[in-house]
Every structure is written in structure tokens, then in C-alpha cells.
Protein backbone atom coordinates (compact mmCIF):
# COMPACT_ATOMS: atom_id res chain seq x y z
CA UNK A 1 0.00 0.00 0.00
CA UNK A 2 2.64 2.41 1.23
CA UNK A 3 4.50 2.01 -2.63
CA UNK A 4 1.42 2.76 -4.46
CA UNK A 5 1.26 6.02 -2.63
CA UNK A 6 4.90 6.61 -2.85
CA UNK A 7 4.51 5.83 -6.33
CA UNK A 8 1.03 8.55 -6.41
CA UNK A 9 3.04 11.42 -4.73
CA UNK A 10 6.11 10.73 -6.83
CA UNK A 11 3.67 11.59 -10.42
CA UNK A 12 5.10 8.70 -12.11
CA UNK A 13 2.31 6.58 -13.64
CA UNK A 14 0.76 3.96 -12.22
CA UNK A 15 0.97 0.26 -13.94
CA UNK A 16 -1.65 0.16 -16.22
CA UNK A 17 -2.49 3.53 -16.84
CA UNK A 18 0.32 5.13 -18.69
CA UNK A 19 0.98 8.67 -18.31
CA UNK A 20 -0.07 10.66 -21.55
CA UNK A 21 1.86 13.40 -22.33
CA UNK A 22 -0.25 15.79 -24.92
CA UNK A 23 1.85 17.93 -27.39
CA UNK A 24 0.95 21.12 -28.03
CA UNK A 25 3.54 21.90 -30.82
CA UNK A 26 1.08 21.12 -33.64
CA UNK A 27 -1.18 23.53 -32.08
CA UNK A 28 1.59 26.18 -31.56
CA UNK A 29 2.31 25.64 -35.18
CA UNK A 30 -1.51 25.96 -36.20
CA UNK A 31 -1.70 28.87 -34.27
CA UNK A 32 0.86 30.86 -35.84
CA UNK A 33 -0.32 29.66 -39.03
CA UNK A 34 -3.63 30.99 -38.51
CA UNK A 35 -1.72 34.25 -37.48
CA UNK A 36 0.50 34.76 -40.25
CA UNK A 37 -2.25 34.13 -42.81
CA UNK A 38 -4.82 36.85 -40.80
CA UNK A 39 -1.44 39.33 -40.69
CA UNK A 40 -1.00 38.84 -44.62
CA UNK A 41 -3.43 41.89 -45.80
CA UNK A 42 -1.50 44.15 -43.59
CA UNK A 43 1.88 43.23 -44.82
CA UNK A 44 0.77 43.43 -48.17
CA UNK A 45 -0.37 47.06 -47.32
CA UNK A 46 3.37 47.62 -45.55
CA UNK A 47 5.23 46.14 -48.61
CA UNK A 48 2.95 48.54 -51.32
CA UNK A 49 3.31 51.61 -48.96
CA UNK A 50 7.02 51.09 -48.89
CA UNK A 51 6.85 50.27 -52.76
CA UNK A 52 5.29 53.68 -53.57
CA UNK A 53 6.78 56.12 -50.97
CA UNK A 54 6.27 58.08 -48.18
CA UNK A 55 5.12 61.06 -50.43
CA UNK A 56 1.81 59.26 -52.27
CA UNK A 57 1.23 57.39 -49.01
CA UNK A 58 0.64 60.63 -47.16
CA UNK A 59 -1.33 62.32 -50.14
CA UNK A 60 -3.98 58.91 -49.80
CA UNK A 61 -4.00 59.05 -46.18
CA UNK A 62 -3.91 62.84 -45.41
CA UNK A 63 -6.92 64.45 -47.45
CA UNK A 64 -9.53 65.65 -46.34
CA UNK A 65 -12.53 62.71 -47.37
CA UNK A 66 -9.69 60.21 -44.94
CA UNK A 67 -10.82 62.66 -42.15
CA UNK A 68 -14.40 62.96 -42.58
CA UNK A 69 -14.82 59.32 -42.80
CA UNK A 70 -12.97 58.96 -39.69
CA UNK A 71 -15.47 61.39 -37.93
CA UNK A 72 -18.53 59.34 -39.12
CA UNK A 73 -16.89 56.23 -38.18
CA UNK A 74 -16.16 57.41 -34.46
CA UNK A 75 -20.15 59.57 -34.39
CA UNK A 76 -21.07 55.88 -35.49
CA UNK A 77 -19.51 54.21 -32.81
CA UNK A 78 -20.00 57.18 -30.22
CA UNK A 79 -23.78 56.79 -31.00
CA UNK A 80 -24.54 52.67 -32.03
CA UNK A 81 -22.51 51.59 -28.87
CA UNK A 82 -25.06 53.84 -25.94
CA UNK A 83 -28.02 52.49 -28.27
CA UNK A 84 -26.70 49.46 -28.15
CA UNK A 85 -26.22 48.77 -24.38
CA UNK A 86 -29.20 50.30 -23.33
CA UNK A 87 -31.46 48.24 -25.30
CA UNK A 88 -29.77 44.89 -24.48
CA UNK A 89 -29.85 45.49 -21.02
CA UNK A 90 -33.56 46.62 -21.39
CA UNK A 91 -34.28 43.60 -23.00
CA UNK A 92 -32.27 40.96 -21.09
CA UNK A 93 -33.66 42.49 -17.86
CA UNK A 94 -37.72 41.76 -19.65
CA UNK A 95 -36.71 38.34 -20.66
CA UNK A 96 -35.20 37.33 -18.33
CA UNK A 97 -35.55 38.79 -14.74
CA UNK A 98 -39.88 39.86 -15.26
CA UNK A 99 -43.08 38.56 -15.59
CA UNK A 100 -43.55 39.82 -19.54
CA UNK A 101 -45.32 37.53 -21.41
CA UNK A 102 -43.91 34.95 -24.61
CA UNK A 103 -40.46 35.96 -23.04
CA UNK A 104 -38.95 32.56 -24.91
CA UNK A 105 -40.33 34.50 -27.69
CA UNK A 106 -39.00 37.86 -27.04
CA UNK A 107 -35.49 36.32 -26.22
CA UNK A 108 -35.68 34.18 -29.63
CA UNK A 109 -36.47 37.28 -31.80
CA UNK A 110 -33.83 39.24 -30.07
CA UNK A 111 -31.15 37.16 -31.21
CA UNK A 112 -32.55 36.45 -34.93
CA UNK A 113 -30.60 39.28 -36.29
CA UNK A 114 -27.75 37.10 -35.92
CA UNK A 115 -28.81 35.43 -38.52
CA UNK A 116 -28.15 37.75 -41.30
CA UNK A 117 -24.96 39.32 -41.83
CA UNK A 118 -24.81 43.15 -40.66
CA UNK A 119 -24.42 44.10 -44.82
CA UNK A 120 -27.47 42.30 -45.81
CA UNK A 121 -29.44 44.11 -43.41
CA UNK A 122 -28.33 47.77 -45.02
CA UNK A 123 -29.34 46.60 -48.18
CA UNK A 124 -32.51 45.53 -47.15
CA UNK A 125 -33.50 48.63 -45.02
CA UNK A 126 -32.11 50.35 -48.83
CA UNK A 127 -34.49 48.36 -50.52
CA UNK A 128 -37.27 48.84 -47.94
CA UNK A 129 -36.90 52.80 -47.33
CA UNK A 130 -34.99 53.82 -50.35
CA UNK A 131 -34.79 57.17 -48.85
CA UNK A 132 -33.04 55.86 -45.74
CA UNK A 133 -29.35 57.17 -45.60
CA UNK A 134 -27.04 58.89 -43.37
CA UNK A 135 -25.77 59.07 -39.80
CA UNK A 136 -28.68 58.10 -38.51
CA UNK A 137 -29.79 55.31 -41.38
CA UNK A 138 -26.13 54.05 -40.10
CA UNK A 139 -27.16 53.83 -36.41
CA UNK A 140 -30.22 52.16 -36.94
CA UNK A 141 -28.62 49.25 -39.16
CA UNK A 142 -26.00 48.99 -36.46
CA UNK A 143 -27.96 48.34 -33.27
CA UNK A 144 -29.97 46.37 -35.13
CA UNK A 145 -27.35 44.24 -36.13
CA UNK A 146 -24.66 44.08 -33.33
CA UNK A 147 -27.12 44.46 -30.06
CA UNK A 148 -27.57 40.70 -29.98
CA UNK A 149 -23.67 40.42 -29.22
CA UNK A 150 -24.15 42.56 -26.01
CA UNK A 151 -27.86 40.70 -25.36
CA UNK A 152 -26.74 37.02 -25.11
CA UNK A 153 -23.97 37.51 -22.11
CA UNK A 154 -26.28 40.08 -20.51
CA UNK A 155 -29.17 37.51 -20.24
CA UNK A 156 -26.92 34.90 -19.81
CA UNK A 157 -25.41 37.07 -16.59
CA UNK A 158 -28.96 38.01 -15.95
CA UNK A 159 -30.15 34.30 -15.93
CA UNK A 160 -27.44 32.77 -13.19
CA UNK A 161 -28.32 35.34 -10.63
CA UNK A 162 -30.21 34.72 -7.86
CA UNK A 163 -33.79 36.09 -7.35
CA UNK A 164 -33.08 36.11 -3.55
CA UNK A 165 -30.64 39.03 -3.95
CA UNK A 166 -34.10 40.94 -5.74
CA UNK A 167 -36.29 40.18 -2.79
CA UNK A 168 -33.37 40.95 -0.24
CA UNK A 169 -33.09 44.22 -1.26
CA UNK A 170 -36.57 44.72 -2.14
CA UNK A 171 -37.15 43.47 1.61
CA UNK A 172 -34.89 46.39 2.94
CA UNK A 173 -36.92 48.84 1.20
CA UNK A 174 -35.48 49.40 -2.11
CA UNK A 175 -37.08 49.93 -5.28
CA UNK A 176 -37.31 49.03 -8.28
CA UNK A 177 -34.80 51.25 -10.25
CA UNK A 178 -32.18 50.99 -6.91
CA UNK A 179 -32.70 47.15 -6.75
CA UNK A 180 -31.65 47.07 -10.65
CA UNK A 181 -28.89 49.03 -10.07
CA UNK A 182 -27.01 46.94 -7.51
């Protein structure tokens, strides 16, 4: 008895259950395959920036259309992103933590825009309001497409915690709004 604990504490394997020793080089290799290949489109961008110069690099990047696209991009962002959170908080909080009814149903249709790529769904709001462009045409396409990444760990956060923490604090006289917020 002693030896097969000698033999447990000394991490040599027992008899009849060899010791398998996984190698992760093929996955190290993989990995940096995987890497290199996702890194190519910005070497290639290096190697023709290099290729043409310093002075017609700086003409592309440095006009003025470079810098108005860069303020959309970041009104975009500054604008989907608030959108964004509040509504899949708002609707991981109905579906998941209140009484609203068909709230299977509410939390299946809030993740069906996963289903379509972010591009199809600006050419369909195109098709379906022609007159649709702009800032705000841009907003609207985004939330509608990205929320569900920020609704399915919300709801999934939402789910695991425990409804005893609600009534606790509900119990020590908070409401509604303060017991959401802690």
C-alpha cells in the first residue's frame, strides 16, 4: 500500500495507466499559421506603402474625405454603442428577470438578427426605405445588427443570478430602479 502512494506522490504513472503526455507543438504551429495568414493583408499594405513612398502614401492618407470618414466612423460608434447597451440590457432584464409575457419568444427574436450578416441588413433597409441614408440610417442598421452580441452575455449574466438578492433588497426597502442598479 505504502509504494502505491509513494509511487502517487512521486507523479510517475501507475501500472496500467500510462501517463499521456499531450503535445501542443502542432497547435503552436496551427496557431501561428492561422496568425500569419490573418497578418498577410496588412503586410501586403506595408510592402505597397514602402513600394510607392512616403510622399503618395501621405497624399492617400492625409486628405480631407480620410478625415471625414474617420469622424462618421467614431459619431457611429460614439452613438450605435449607448443604443446598443441600453437596449440589451432593457431587453435581457424583460426576458429574463420579469413577468412579460412569450419571453422565450421575445429572447428568440432578439437574437434572430444574428442570422443575417450586418451588410445584408443595409441593403434591405435600402431596398425597404430607399430614402433611408445617413448618420442616422447608419445607427439604426448597427444596433440592429450588433445588439444581440451585447444581449446574449447580458441575459446569460442576468439568468445565473439569484432572485433572492431581488427580494433581499426589495425586503430592505429598495425599489425598483435601486434594486436594478445593484
Amino acid at each position: 500500500m505504502q509504494a502505491a502512494v509513494d509511487l502517487i506522490h512521486s507523479g510517475l504513472p501507475a501500472a496500467g495507466h500510462p501517463r499521456r503526455r499531450r503535445s501542443t507543438s502542432w497547435i503552436l504551429l496551427a496557431a501561428a499559421l492561422v496568425s500569419l495568414l490573418a497578418l498577410l493583408p496588412l503586410a501586403f499594405i506595408i510592402w505597397i506603402a514602402v513600394q510607392t513612398g512616403w510622399e503618395t502614401v501621405s497624399a492617400l492618407i492625409f486628405r480631407p474625405r480620410v478625415g471625414d470618414l474617420l469622424i462618421n466612423t467614431i459619431l457611429l460608434v460614439a452613438l450605435a454603442v449607448p443604443i446598443s447597451i441600453v437596449l440589451s440590457v432593457a431587453l435581457a432584464w424583460l426576458t429574463e428577470r420579469s413577468d412579460l409575457p412569450g419571453a422565450r419568444l421575445w429572447a428568440w427574436l432578439s437574437v434572430a438578427p444574428l442570422a443575417i450578416p450586418a451588410f445584408v441588413h443595409s441593403y434591405a433597409w435600402i431596398s425597404l426605405v430607399p430614402g433611408l441614408h445617413g448618420l442616422w440610417a447608419g445607427v439604426l442598421v448597427s444596433v440592429i445588427a450588433y445588439f444581440p452580441f451585447l444581449y446574449l452575455p447580458i441575459s446569460a449574466a442576468l439568468r445565473r443570478l439569484d432572485p433572492a438578492l431581488e427580494d433581499a433588497a426589495a425586503a430592505l426597502g429598495l425599489g425598483p430602479w435601486r434594486v436594478f442598479a445593484r
